[in-house]
Protein backbone atom coordinates (compact mmCIF):
# COMPACT_ATOMS: atom_id res chain seq x y z
CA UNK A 1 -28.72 19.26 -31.78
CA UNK A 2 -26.22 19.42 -28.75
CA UNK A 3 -26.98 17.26 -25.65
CA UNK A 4 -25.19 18.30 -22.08
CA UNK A 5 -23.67 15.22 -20.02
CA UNK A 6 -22.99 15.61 -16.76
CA UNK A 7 -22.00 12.90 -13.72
CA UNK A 8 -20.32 13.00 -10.59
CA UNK A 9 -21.80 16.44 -9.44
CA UNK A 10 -21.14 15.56 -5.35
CA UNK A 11 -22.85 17.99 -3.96
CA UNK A 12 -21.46 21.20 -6.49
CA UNK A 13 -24.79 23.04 -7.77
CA UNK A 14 -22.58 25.65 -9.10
CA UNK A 15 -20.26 23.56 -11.24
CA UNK A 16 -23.83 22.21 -12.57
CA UNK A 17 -25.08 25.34 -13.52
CA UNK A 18 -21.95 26.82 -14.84
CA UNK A 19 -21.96 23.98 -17.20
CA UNK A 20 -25.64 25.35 -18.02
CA UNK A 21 -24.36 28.40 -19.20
CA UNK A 22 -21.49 27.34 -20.95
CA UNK A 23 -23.75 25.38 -22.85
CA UNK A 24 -26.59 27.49 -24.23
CA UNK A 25 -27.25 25.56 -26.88
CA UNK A 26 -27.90 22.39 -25.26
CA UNK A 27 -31.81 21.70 -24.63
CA UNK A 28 -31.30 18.29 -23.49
CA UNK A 29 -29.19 17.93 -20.43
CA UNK A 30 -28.07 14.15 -19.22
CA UNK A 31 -27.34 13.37 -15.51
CA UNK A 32 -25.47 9.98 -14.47
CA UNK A 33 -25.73 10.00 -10.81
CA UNK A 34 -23.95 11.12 -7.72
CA UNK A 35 -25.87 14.59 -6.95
CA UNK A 36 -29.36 14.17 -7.72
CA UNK A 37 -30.57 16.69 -5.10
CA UNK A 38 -28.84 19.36 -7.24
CA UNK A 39 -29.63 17.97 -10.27
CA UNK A 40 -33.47 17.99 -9.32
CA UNK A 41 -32.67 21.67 -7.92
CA UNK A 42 -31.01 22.81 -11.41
CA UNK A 43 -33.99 20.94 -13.54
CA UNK A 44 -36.57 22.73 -11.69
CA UNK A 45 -34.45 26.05 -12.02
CA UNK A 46 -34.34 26.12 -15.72
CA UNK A 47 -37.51 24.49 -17.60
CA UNK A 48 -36.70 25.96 -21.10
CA UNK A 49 -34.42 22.70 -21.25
CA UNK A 50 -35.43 18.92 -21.20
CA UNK A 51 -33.20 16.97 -18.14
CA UNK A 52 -32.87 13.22 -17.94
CA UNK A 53 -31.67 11.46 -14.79
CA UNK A 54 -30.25 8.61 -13.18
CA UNK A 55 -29.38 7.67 -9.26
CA UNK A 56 -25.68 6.62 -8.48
CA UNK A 57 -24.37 4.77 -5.92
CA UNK A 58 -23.75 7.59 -3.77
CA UNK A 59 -27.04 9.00 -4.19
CA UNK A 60 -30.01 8.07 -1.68
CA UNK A 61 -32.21 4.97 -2.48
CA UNK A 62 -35.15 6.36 -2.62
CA UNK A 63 -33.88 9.47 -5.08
CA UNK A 64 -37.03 8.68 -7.36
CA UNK A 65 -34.80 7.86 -10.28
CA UNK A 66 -34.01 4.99 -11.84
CA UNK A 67 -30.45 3.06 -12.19
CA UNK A 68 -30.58 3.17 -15.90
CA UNK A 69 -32.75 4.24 -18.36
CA UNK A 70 -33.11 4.62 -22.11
CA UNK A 71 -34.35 7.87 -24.70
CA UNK A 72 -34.78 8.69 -28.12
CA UNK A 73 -33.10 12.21 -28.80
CA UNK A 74 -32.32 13.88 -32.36
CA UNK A 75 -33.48 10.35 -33.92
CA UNK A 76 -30.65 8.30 -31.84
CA UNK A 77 -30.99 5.92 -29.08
CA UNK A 78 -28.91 6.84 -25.80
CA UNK A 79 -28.67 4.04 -23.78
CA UNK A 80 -27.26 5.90 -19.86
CA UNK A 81 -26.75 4.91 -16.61
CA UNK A 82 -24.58 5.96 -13.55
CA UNK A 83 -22.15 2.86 -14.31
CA UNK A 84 -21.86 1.26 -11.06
CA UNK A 85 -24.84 -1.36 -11.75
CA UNK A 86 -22.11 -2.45 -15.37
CA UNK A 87 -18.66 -2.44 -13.24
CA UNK A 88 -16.84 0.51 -15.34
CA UNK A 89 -14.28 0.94 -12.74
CA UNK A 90 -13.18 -2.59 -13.61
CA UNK A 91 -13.43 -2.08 -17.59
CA UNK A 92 -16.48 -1.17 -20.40
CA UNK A 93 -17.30 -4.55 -21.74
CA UNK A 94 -20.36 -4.89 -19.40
CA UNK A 95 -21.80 -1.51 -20.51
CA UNK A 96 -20.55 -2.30 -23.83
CA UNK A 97 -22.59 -5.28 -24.16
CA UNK A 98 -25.57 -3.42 -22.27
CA UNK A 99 -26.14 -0.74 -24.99
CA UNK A 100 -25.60 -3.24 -27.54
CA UNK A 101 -28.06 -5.46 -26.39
CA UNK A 102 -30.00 -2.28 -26.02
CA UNK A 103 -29.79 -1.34 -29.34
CA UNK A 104 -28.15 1.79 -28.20
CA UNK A 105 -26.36 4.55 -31.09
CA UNK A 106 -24.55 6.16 -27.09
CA UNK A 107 -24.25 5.02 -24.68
CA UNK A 108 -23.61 7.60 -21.58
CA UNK A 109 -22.14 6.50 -18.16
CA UNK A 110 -20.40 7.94 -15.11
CA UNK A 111 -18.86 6.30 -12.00
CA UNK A 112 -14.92 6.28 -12.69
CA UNK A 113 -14.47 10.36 -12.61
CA UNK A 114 -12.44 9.53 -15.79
CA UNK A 115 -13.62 11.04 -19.17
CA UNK A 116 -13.50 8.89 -22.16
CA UNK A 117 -14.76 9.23 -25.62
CA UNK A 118 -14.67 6.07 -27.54
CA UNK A 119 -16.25 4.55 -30.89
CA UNK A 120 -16.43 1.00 -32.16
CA UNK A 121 -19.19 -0.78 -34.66
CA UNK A 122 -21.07 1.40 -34.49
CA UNK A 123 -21.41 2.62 -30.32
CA UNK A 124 -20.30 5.67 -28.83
CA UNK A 125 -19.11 5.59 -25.64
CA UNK A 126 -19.05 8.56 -23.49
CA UNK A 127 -17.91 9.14 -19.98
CA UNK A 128 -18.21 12.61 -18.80
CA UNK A 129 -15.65 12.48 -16.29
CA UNK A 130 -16.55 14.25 -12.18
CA UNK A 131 -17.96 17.83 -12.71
CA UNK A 132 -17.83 17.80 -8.87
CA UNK A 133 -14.21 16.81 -8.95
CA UNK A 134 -12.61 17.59 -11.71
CA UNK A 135 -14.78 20.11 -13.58
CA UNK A 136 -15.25 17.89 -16.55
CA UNK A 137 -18.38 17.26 -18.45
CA UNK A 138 -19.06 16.36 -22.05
CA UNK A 139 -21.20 17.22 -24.75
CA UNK A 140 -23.25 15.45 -27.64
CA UNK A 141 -23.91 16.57 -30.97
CA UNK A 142 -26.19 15.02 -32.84
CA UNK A 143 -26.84 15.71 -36.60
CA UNK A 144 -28.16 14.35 -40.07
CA UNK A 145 -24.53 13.09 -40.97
CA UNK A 146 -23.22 11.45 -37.65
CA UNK A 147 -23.00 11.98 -34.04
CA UNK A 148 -19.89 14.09 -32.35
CA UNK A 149 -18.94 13.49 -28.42
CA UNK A 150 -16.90 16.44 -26.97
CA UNK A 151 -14.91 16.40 -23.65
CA UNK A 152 -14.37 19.88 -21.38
CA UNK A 153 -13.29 21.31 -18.66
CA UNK A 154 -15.04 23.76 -16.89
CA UNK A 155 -13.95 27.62 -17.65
């Protein structure tokens, strides 16, 4: 199973839904803030695939969408929020501890426009990078023998 995680959109629809269809294959798409009215646009574009949200600080307050939130997918628990609320920009041992405490197997953040892909004990740690910005997004893959974070770069 591949999941699609995407943050950071600012405003670029397109860069959202190019990301779409480099990614056929992922039916579960995560969104970690900062461009939820094209998030909500793309979601409601393309219902053959599940979405999951967040609001980031540079989204509006009343975005309908909660800070952080917490799913089950492919038998793993992703623990993902925009980042902001857990201080990346200053280092990952707040968000760290949050997934941890969480019982998290990934958990997914945004915020920094700086990918990162990172295990320890047991946590994956995955930071799509801007896909406004810099045209980076990750994905997920989940399956029976472990779990497999990929960074890209938009095409």
């Amino acid at each position: 199973m591949r999941i699609l995680v995407v943050s950071d959109t600012h405003g670029d629809g397109y860069a959202l839904q190019s990301a779409l269809w480099e990614q056929p294959e992922a039916k579960h798409v995560f969104f970690l803030g900062d461009g939820v009215r094209e998030f909500q646009q793309i979601a409601e574009d393309n219902p053959d695939r599940t979405f999951f949200g967040v609001c980031g600080n540079c989204d509006p307050a009343f975005c309908g969408l909660l800070g952080n939130r917490e799913e089950t997918v492919g038998g793993r628990r992703i623990f993902f929020t925009h980042g902001h609320l857990w201080s990346v920009k200053f280092g990952i041992s707040r968000i760290d501890y949050a997934a941890r405490e969480r019982q998290a197997d990934i958990a997914l953040f945004g915020h920094t426009h700086q990918p990162l892909s990172q295990y320890e004990d047991g946590l994956y740690l995955v930071n799509p990078g801007s896909l406004g910005y810099n045209k980076q997004y990750a994905t997920v893959d989940i399956v029976s023998n472990g779990i497999m974070p990929i960074l890209h770069t938009l095409r």
